[in-house]
N, C-alpha and C. Protein backbone atom coordinates (compact mmCIF):
# COMPACT_ATOMS: atom_id res chain seq x y z
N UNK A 1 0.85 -1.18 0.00
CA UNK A 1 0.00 0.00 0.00
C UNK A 1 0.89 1.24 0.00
N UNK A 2 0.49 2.46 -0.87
CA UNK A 2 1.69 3.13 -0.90
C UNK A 2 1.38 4.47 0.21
N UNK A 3 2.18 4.81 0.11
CA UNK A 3 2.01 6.21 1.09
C UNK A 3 1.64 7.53 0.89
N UNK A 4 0.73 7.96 0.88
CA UNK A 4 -0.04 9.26 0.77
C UNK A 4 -0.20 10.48 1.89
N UNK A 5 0.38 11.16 1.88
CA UNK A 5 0.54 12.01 2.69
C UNK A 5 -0.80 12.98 2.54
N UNK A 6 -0.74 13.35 4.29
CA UNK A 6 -2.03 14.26 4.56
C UNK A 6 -1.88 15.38 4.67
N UNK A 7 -3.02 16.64 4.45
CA UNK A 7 -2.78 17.78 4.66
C UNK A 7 -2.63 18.70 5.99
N UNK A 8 -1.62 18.64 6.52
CA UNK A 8 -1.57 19.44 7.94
C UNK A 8 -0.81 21.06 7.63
N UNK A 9 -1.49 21.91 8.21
CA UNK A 9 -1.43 23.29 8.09
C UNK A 9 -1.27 23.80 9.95
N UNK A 10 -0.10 23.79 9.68
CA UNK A 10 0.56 24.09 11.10
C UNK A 10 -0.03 25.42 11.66
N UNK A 11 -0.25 26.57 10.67
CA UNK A 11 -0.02 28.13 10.51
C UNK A 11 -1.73 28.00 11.08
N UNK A 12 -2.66 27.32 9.98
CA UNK A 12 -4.26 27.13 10.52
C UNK A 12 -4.68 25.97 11.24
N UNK A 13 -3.46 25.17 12.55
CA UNK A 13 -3.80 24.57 12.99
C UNK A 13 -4.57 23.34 12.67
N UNK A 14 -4.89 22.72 11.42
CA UNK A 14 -5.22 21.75 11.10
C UNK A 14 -4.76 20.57 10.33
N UNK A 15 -5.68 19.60 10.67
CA UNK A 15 -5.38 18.35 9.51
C UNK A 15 -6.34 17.63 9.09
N UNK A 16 -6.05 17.86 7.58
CA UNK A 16 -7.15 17.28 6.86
C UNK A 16 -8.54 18.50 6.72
N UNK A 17 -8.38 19.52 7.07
CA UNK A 17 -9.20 20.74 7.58
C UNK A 17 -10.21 20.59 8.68
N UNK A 18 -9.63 19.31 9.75
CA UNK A 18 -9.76 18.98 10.86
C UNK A 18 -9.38 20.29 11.59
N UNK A 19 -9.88 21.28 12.91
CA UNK A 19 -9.15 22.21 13.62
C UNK A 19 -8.70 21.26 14.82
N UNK A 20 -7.57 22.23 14.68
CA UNK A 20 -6.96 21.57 16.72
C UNK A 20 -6.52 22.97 17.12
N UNK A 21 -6.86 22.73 18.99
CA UNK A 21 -7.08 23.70 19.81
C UNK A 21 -5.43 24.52 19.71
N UNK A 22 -4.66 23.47 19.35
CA UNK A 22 -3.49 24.03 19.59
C UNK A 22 -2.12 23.39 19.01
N UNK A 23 -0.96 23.81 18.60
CA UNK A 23 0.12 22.79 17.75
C UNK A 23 0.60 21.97 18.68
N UNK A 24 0.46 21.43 19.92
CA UNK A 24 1.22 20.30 20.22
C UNK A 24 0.43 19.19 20.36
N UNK A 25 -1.09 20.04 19.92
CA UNK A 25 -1.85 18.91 19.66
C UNK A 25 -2.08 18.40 18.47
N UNK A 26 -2.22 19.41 17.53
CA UNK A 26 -2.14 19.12 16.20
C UNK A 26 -0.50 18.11 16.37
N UNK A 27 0.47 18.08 16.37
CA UNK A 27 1.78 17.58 16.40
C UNK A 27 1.64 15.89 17.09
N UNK A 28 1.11 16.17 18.32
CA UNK A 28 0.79 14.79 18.70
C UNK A 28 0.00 13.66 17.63
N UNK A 29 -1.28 14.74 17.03
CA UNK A 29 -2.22 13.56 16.95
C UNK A 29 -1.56 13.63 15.52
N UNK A 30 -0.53 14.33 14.43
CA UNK A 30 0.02 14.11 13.12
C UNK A 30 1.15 12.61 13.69
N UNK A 31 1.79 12.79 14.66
CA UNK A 31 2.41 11.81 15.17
C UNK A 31 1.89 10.36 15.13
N UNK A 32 0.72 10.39 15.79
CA UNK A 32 0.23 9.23 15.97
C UNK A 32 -0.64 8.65 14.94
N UNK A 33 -1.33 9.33 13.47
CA UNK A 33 -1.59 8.54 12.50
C UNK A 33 -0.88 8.57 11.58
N UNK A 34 0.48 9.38 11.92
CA UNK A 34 1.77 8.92 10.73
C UNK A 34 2.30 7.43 11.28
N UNK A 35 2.21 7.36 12.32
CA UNK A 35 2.48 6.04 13.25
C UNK A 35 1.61 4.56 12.28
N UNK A 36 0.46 5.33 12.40
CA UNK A 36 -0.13 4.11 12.11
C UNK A 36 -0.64 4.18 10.56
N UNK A 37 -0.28 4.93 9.91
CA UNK A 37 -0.06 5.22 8.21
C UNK A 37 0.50 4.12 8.01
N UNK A 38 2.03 3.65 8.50
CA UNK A 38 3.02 2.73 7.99
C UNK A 38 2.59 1.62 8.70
N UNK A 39 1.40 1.11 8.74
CA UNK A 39 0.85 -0.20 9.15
C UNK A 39 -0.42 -0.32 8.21
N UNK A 40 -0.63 0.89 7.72
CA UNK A 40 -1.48 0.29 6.35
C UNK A 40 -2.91 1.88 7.00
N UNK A 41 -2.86 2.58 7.94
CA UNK A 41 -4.18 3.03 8.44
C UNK A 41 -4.29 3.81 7.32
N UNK A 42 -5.51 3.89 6.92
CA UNK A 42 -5.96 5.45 5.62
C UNK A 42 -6.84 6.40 6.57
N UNK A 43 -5.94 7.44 7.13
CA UNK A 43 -6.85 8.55 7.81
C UNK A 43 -7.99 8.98 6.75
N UNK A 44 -9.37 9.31 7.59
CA UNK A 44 -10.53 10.20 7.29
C UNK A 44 -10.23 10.78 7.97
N UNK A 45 -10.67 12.29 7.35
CA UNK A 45 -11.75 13.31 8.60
C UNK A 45 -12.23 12.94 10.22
N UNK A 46 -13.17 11.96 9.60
CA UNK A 46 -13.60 11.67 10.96
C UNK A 46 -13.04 10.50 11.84
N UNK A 47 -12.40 9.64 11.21
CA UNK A 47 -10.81 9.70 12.81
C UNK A 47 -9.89 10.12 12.98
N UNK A 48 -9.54 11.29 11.61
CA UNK A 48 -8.84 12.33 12.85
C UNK A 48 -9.43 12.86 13.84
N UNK A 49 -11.04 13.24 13.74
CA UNK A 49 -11.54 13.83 14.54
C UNK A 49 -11.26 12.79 15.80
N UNK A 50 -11.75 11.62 15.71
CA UNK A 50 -11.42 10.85 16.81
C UNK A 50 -10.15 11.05 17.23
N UNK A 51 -8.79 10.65 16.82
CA UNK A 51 -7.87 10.99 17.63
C UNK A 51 -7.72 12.03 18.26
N UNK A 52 -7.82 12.87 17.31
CA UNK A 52 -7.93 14.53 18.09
C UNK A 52 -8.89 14.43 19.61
N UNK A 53 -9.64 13.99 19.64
CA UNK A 53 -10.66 13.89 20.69
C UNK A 53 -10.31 13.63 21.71
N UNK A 54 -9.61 12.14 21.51
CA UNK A 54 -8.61 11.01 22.51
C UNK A 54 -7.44 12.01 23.27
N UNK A 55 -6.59 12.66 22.03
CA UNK A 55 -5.49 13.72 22.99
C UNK A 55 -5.98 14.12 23.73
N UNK A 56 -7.05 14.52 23.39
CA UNK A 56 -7.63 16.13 24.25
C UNK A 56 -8.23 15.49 25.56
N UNK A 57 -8.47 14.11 25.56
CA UNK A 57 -9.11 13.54 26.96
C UNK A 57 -10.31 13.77 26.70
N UNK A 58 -10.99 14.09 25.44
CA UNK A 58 -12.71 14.26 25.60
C UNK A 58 -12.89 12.58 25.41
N UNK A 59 -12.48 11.70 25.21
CA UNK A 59 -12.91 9.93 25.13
C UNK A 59 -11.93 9.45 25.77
N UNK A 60 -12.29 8.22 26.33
CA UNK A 60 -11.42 7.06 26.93
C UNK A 60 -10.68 6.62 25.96
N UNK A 61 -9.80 5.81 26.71
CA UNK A 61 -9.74 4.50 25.92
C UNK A 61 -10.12 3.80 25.12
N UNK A 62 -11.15 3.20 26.43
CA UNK A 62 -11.90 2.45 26.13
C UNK A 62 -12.79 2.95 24.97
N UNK A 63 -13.66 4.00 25.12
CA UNK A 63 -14.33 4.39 23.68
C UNK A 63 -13.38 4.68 22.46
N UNK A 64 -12.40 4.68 23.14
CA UNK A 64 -11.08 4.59 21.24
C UNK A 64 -11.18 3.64 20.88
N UNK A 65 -11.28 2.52 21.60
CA UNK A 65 -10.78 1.02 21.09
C UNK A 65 -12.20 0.45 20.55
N UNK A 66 -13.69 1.27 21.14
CA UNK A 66 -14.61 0.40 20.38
C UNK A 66 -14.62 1.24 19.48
N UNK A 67 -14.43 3.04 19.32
CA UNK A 67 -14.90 4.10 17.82
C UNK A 67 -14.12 2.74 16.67
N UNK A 68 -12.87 1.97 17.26
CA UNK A 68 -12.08 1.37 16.13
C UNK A 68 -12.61 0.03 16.30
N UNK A 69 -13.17 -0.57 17.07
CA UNK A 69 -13.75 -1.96 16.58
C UNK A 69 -15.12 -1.61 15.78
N UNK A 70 -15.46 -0.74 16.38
CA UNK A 70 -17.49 -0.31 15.42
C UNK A 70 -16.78 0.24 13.61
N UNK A 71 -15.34 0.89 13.61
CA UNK A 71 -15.24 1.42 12.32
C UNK A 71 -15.92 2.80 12.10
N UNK A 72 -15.90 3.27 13.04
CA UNK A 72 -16.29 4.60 13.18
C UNK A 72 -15.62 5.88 12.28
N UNK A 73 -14.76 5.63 12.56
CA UNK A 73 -13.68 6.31 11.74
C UNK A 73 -13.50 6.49 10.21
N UNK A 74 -14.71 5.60 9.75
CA UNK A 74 -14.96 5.36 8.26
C UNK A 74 -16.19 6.28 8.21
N UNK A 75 -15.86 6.84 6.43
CA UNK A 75 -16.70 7.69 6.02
C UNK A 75 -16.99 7.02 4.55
């Protein structure tokens, strides 16, 4: 699967035209689905929104691990 890079805009705080509250969050959560890019993940919108969520402590864990068993994250 090849590698496709996403749009993150450091200057307007976003990715994917996802907003984040702030760059070390935007930075974290670019971190963690470049992480899982090279295991095959194809970010949407809406799990970045999920990760973004997870940094921020608005979801558990536990609701990370089912948004990704339900496939939530698919659009």
């Amino acid at each position: 699967m090849p590698y496709t890079p996403i749009a993150i805009n450091r200057n307007k705080l976003t990715i994917m035209d996802v907003p984040f509250p702030d760059l070390e969050t935007l930075e974290s959560t670019a971190e963690a689905i470049g992480s899982n890019m090279f295991e095959g993940f194809q970010p949407t919108r809406k799990g970045i929104e999920i990760i973004r969520d997870y940094c921020l402590g608005k979801m558990t864990f536990a609701q990370l691990a089912t948004a990704a068993k339900d496939k939530l994250y698919a659009e």
